[in-house]
Protein backbone atom coordinates (compact mmCIF):
# COMPACT_ATOMS: atom_id res chain seq x y z
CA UNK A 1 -2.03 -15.90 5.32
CA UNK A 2 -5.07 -16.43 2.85
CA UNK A 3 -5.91 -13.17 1.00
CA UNK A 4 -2.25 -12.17 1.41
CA UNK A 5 0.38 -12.30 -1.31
CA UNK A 6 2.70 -12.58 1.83
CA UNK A 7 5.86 -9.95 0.59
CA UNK A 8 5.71 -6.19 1.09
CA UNK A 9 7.45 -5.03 -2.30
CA UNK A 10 9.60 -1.69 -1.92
CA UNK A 11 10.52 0.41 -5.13
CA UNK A 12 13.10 2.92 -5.05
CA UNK A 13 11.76 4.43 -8.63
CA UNK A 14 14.88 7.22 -8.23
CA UNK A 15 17.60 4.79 -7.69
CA UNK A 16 15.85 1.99 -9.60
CA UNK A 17 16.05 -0.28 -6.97
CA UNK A 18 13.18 -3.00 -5.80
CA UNK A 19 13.53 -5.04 -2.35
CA UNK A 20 11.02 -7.55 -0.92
CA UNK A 21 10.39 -8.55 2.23
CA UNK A 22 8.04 -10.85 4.05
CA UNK A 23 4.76 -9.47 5.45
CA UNK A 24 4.54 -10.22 9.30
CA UNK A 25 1.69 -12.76 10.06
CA UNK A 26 0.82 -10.86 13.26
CA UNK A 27 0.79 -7.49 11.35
CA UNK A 28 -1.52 -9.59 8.74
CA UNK A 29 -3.95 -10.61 11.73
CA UNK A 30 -3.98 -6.66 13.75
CA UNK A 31 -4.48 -4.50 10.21
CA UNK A 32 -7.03 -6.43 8.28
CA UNK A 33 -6.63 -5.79 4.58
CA UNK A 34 -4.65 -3.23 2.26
CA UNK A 35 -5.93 -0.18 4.16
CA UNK A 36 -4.75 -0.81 7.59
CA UNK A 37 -1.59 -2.41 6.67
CA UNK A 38 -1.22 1.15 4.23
CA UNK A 39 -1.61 3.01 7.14
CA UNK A 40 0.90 1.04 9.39
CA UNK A 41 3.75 1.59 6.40
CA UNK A 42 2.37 5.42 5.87
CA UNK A 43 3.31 5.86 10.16
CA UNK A 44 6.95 4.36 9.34
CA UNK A 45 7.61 5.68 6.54
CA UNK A 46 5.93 9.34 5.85
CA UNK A 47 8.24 11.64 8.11
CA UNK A 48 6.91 15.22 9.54
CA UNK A 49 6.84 18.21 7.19
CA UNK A 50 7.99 16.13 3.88
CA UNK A 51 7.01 18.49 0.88
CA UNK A 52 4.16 16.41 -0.72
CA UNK A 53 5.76 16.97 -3.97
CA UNK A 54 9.42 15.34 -3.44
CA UNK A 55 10.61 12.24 -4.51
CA UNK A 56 11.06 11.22 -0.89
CA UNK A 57 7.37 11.47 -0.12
CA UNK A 58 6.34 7.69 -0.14
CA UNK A 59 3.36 6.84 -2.58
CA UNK A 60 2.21 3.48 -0.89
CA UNK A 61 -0.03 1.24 -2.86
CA UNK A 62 -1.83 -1.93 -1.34
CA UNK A 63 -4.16 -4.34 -2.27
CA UNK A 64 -7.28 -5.28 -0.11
CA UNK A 65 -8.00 -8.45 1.58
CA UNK A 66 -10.15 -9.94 -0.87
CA UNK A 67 -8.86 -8.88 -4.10
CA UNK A 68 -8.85 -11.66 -6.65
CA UNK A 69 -11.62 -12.72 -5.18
CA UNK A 70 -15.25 -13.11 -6.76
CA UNK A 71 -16.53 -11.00 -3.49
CA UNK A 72 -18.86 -7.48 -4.77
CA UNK A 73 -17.10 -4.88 -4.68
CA UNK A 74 -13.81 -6.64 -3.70
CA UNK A 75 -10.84 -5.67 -6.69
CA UNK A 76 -9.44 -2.60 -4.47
CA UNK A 77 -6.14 -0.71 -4.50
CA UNK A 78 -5.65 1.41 -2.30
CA UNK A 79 -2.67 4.38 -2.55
CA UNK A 80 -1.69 6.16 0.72
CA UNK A 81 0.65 9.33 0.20
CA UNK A 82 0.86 13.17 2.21
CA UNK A 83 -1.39 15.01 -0.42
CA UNK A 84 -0.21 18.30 -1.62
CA UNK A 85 -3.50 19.92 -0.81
CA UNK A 86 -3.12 21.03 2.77
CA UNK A 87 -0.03 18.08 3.19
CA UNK A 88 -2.48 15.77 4.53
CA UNK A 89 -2.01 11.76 4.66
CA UNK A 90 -4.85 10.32 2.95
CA UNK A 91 -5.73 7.54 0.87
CA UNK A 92 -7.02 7.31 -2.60
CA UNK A 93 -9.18 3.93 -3.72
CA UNK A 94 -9.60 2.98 -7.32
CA UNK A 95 -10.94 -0.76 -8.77
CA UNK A 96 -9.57 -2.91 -11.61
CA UNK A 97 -7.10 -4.75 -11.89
CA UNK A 98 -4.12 -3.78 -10.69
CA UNK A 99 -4.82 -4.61 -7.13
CA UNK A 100 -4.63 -8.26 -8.64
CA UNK A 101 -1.76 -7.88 -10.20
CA UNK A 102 -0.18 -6.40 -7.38
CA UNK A 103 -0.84 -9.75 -5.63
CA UNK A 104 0.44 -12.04 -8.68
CA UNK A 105 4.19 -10.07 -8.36
């Protein structure tokens, strides 16, 4: 599981609960990285016709494959939500350091 930190991490941020569970090896190995593994979690988790703007609406952050890293271009987190413009699912991608952190937790 290099690249991995191994645990999917689930906040509840309006009953201020946190739960972590193992990340499935073979789920690892058929979504490379933070994006496909977002995108797997967005499918389970986003449900049909959720208002964008609810607390229910998932906001699902993940960290790529080669975050921490000394790869170009490499520290990226990537957040996976419906979007309230048109109620899309789409991902945003932003750098730093958080992606890193993420993996450190």
């Amino acid at each position: 599981m290099d690249g991995y930190a191994g645990d999917i991490l689930y906040v509840n941020l309006t009953r201020g609960e946190t739960r972590k569970e193992p990340l499935d090896p073979e789920l690892a190995k058929r979504l490379v990285g933070g994006l496909g593994i977002n995108y797997e979690l967005a499918y389970a988790f986003i449900t049909h016709g959720i208002d964008p703007l609810s607390p229910e609406n998932p906001i699902i952050l993940g960290a790529g494959l080669l975050v921490g890293t000394n790869a170009p271009g490499a520290p990226k987190l990537f957040a996976t939500t419906r979007f309230p413009l048109k109620g899309a699912i789409a991902t945003g991608v932003a750098g730093g350091g958080l992606g890193h952190t993420l993996k450190l937790v």
